[in-house]
C-alpha atoms as a PDB file:
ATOM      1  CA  UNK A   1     -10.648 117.116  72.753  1.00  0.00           C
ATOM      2  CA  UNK A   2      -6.480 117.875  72.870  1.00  0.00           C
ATOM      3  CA  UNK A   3      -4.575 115.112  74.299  1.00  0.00           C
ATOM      4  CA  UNK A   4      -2.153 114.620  76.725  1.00  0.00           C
ATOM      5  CA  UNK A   5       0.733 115.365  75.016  1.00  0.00           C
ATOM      6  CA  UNK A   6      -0.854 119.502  73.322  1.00  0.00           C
ATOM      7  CA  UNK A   7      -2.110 119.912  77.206  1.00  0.00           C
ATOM      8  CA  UNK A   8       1.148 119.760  78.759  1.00  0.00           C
ATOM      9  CA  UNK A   9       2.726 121.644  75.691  1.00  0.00           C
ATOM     10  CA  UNK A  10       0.505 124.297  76.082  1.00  0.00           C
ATOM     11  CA  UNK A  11       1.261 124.191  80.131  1.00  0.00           C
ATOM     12  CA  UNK A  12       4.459 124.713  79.305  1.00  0.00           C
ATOM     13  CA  UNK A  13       3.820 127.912  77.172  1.00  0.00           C
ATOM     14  CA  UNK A  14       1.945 129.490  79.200  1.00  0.00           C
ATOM     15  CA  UNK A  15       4.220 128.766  82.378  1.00  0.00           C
ATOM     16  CA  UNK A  16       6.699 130.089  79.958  1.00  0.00           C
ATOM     17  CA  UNK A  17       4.914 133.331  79.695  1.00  0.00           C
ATOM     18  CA  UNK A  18       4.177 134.134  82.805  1.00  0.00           C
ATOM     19  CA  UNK A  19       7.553 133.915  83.944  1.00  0.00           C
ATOM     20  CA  UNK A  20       9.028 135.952  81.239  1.00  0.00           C
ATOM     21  CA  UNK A  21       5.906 138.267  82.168  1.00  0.00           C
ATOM     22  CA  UNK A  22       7.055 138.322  86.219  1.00  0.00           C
ATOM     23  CA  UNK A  23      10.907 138.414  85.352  1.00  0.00           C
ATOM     24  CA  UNK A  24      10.049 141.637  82.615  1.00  0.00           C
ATOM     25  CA  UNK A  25       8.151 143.481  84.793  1.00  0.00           C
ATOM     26  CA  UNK A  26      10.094 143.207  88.089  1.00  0.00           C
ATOM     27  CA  UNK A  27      13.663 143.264  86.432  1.00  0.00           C
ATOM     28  CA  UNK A  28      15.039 144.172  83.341  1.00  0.00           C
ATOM     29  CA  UNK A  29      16.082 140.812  81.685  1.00  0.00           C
ATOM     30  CA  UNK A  30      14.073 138.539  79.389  1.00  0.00           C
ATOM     31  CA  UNK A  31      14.122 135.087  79.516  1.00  0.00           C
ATOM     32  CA  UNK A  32      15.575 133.529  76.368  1.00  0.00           C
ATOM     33  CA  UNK A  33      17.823 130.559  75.310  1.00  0.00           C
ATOM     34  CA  UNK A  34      19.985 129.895  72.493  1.00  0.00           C
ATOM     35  CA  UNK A  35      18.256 128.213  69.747  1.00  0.00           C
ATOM     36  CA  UNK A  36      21.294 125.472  69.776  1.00  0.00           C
ATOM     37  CA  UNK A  37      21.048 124.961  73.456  1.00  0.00           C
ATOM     38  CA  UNK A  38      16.668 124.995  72.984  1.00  0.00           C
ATOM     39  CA  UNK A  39      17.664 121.979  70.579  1.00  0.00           C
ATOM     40  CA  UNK A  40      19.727 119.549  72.549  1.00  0.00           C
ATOM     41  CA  UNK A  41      17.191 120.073  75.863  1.00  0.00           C
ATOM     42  CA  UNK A  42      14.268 118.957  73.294  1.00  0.00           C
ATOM     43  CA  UNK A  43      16.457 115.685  71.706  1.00  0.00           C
ATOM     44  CA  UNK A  44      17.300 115.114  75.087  1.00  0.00           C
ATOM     45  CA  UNK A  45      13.909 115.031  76.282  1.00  0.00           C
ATOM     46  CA  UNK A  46      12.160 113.203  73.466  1.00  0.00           C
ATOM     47  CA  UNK A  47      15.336 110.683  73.419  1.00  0.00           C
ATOM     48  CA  UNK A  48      13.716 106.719  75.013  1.00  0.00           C
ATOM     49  CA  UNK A  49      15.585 105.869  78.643  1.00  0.00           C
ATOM     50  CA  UNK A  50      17.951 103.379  77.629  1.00  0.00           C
ATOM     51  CA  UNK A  51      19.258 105.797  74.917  1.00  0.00           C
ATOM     52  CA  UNK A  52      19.839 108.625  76.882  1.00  0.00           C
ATOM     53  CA  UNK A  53      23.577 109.956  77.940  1.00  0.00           C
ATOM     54  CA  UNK A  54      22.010 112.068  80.798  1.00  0.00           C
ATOM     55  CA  UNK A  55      18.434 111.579  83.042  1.00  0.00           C
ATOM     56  CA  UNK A  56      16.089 114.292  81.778  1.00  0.00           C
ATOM     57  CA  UNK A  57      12.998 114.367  84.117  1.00  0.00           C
ATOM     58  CA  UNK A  58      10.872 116.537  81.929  1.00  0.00           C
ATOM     59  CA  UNK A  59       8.313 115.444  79.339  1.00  0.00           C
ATOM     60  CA  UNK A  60       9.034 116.336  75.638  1.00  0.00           C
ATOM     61  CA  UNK A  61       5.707 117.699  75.578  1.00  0.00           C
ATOM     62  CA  UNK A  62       6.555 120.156  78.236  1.00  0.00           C
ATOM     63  CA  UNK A  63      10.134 120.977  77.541  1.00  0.00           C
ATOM     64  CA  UNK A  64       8.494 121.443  73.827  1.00  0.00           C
ATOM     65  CA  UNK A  65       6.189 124.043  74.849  1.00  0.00           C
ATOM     66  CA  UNK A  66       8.647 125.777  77.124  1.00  0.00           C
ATOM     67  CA  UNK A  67      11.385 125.955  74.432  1.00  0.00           C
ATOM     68  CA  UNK A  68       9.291 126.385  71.405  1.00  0.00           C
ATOM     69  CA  UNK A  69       9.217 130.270  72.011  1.00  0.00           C
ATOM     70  CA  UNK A  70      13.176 130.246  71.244  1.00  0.00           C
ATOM     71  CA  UNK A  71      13.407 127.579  68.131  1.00  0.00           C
ATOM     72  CA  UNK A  72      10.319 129.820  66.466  1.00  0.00           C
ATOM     73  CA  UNK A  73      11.742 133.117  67.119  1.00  0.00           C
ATOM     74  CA  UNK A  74      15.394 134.944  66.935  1.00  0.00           C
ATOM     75  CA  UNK A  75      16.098 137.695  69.457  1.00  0.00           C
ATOM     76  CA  UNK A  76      18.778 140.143  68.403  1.00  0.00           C
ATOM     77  CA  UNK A  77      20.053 141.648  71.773  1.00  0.00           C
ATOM     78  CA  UNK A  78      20.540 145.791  71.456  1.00  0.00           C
ATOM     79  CA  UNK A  79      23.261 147.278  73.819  1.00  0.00           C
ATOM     80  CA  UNK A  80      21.662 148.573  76.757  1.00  0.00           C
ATOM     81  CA  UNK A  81      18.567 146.172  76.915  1.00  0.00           C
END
């Protein structure tokens, strides 16, 4: 049985591909972010309360599975796409 914490992580995948699903096939862009930026969100997110510079609502396990897409993979952009 997956736990709490793979549940929401795959949640967050698959919320992450449906959007980029919706936003590809009514528009043109794709939804990526930079791997650097994809880091901070996650250490921000997995960082304890007291710790924190800035309130991040979101689960790690959620912001994890949103953002792993972009830490796995590099998209070279093309001009014109």
């Amino acid at each position: 049985m997956l736990s709490t914490f793979w549940l929401l992580a795959l949640l967050g995948g698959g919320l992450r591909l449906v959007m980029g699903l919706l936003l590809r096939r009514y528009t043109r862009y794709r939804l990526s972010i930079s791997q650097p930026v994809a880091g901070v969100l996650i250490i921000l997110a997995g960082l304890p309360g007291y710790v924190s510079p800035i309130s991040f609502p979101i689960p790690l396990s959620l912001t994890l599975g949103f953002l792993g897409v972009d830490l796995m993979m590099q998209r070279v952009g093309r001009a014109g796409e």
